[in-house]
N, C-alpha and C. Protein backbone atom coordinates (compact mmCIF):
# COMPACT_ATOMS: atom_id res chain seq x y z
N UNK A 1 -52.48 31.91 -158.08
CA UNK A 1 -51.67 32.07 -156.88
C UNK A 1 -51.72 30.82 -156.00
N UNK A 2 -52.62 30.39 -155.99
CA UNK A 2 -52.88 28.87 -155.26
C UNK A 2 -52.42 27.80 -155.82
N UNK A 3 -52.14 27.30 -157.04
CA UNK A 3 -51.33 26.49 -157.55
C UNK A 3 -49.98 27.26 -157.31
N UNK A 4 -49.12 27.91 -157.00
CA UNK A 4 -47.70 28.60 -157.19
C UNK A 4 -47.31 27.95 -155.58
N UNK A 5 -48.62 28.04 -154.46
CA UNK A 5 -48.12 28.03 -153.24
C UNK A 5 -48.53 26.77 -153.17
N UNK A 6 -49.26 25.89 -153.81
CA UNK A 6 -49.12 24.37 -153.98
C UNK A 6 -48.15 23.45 -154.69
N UNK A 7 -47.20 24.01 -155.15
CA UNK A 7 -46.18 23.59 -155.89
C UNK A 7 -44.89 23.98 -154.82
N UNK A 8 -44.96 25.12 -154.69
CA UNK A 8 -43.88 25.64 -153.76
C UNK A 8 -44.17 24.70 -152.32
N UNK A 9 -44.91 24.37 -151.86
CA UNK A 9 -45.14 23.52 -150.20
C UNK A 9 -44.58 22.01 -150.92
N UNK A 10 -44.69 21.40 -152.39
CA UNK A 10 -44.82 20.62 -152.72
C UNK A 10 -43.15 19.99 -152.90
N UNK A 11 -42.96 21.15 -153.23
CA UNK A 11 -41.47 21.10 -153.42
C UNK A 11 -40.34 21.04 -152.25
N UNK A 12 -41.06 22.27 -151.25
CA UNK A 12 -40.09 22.01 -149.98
C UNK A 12 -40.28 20.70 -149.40
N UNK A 13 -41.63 19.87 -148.87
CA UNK A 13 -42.44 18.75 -148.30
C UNK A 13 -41.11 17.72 -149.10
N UNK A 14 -41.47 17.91 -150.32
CA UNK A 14 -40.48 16.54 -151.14
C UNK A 14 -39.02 16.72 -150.96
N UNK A 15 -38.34 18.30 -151.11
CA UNK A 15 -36.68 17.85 -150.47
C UNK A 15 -36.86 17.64 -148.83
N UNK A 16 -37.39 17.71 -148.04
CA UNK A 16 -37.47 17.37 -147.09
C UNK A 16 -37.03 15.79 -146.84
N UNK A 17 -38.13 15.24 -147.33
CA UNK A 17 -38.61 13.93 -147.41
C UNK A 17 -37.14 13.02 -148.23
N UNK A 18 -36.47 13.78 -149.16
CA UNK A 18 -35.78 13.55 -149.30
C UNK A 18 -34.43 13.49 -149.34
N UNK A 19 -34.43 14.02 -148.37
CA UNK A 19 -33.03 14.80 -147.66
C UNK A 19 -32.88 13.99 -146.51
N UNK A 20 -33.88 13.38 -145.87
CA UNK A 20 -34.08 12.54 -144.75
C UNK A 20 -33.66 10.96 -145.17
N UNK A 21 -34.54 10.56 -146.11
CA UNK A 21 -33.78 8.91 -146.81
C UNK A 21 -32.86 8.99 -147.50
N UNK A 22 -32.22 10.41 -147.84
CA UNK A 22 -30.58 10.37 -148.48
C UNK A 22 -29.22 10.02 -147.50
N UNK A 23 -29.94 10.94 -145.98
CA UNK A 23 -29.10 11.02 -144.91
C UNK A 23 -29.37 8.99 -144.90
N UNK A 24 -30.28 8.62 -144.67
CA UNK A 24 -30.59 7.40 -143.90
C UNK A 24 -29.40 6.28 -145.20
N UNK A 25 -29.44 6.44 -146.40
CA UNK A 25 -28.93 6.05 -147.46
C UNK A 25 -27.75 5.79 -146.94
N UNK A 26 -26.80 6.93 -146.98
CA UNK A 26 -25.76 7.67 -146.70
C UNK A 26 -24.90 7.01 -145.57
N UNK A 27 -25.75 6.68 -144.37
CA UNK A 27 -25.65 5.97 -142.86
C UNK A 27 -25.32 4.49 -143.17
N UNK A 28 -26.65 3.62 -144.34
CA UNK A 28 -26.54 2.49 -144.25
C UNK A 28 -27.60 2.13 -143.33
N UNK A 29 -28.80 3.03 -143.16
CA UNK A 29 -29.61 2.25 -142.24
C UNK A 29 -30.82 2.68 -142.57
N UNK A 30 -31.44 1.66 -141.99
CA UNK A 30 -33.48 1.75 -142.83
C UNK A 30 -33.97 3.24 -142.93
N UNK A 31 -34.65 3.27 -144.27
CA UNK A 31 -35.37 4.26 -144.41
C UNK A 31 -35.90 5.55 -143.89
N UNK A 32 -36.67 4.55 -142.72
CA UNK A 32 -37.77 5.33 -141.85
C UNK A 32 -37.13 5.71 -140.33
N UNK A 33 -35.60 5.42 -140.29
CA UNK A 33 -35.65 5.52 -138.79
C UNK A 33 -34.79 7.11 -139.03
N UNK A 34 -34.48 7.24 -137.88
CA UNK A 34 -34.35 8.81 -137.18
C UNK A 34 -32.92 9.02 -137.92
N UNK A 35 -32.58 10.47 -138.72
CA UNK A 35 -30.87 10.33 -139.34
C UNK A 35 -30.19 11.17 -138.32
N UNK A 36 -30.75 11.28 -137.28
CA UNK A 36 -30.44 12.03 -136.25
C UNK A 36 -29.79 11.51 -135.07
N UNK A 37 -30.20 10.09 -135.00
CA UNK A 37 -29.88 9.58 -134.09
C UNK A 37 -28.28 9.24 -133.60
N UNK A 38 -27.52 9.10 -132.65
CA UNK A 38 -26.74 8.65 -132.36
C UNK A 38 -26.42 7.31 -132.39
N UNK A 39 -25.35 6.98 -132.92
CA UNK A 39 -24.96 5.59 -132.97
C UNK A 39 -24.29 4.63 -131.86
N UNK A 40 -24.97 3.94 -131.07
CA UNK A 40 -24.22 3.45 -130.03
C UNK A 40 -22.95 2.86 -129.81
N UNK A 41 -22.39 3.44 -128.52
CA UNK A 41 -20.99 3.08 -129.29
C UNK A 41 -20.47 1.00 -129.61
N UNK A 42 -21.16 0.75 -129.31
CA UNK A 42 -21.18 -0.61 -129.07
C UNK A 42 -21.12 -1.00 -130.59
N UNK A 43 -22.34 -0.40 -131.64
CA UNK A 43 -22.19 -0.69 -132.54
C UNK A 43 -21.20 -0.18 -133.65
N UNK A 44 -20.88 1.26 -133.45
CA UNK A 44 -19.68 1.39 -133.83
C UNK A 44 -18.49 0.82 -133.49
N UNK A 45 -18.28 0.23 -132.29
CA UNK A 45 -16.95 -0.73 -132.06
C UNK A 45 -16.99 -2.00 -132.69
N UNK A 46 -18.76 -2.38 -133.21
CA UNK A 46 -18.31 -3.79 -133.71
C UNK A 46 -18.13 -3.25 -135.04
N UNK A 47 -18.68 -2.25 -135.92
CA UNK A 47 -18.36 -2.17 -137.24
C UNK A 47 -16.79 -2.03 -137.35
N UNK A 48 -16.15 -1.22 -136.74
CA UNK A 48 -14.99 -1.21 -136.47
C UNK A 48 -13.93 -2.43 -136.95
N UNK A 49 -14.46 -2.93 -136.04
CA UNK A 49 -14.23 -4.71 -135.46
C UNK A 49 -14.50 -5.37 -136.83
N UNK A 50 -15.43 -5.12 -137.56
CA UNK A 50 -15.61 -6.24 -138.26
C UNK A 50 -14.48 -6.31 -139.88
N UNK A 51 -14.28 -4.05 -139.59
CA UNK A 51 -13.64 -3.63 -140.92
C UNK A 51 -12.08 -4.32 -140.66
N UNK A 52 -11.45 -4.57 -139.23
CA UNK A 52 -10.14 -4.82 -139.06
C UNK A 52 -9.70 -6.02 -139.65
N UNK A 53 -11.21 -7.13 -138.85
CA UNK A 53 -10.64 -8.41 -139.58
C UNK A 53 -11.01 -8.89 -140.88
N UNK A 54 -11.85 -8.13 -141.83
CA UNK A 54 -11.72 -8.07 -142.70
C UNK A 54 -10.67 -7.81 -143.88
N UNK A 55 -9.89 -6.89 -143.40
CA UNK A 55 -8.89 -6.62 -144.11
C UNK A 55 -7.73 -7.11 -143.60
N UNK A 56 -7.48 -7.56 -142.41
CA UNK A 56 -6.25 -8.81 -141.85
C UNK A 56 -6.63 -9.78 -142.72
N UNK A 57 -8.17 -10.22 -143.06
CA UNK A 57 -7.76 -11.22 -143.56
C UNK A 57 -7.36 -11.04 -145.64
N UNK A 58 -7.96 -10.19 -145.70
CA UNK A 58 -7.37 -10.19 -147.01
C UNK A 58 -5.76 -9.47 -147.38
N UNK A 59 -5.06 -9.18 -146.10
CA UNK A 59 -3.46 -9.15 -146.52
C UNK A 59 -3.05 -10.51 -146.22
N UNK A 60 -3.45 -11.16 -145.13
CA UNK A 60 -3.19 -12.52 -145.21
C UNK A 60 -3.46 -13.90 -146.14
N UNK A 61 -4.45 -13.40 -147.17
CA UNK A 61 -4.30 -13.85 -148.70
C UNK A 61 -3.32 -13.55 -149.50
N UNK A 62 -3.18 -12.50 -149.88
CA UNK A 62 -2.37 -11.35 -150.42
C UNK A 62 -0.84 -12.02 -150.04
N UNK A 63 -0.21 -12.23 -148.89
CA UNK A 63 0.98 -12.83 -148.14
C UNK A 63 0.77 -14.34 -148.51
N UNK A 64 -0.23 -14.66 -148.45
CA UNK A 64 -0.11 -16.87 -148.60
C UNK A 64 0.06 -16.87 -150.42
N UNK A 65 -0.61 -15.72 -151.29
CA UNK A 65 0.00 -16.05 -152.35
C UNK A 65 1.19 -15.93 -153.03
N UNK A 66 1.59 -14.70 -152.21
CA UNK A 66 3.06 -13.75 -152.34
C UNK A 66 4.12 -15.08 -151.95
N UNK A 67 3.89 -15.97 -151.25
CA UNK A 67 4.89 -16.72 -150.78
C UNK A 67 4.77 -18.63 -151.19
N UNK A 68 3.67 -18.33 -151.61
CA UNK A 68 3.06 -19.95 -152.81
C UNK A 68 4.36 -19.55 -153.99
N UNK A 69 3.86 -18.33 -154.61
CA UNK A 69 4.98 -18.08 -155.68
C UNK A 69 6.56 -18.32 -155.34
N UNK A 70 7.00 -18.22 -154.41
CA UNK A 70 8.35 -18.03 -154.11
C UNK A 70 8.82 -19.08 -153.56
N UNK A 71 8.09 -20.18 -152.88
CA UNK A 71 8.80 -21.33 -152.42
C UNK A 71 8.44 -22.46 -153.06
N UNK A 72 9.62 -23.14 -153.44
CA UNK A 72 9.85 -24.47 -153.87
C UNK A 72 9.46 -25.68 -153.78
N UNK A 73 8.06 -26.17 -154.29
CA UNK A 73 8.01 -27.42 -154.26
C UNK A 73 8.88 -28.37 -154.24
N UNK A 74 8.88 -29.14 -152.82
CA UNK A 74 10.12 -30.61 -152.87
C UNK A 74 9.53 -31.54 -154.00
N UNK A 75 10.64 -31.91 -154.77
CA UNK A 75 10.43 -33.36 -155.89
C UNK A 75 10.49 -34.22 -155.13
């Protein structure tokens, strides 16, 4: 009976434990810190921020090659 309730504590203790660095996984942020926490909005405005010009800049690749193809080198 004592090994059954040492396996069973063993088991809840470990999804615990791991339910906590899945959340933290999941977030994108260290291990050990809180998955509870609120994200300031500051830093959500720069992730934001960083996803916009990221992808301005890759339609603006996308457009400089679209238009390399189509215009005419002068001889």
């Amino acid at each position: 009976m004592e090994q059954i309730k040492a396996i069973i504590s063993g088991l809840v203790i470990g999804l615990l434990i791991g339910l906590w660095f899945g959340v933290n996984i999941g977030k994108d942020k260290s291990l050990f810190s809180n998955p509870f926490a609120e994200e300031a909005i500051q830093q959500k405005i720069k992730k934001s921020g960083e996803t916009i010009i990221q992808k301005s800049g890759e339609a603006m690749e996308k457009g400089g090659k679209a238009l390399k193809g189509t215009v005419k080198q002068p001889e």
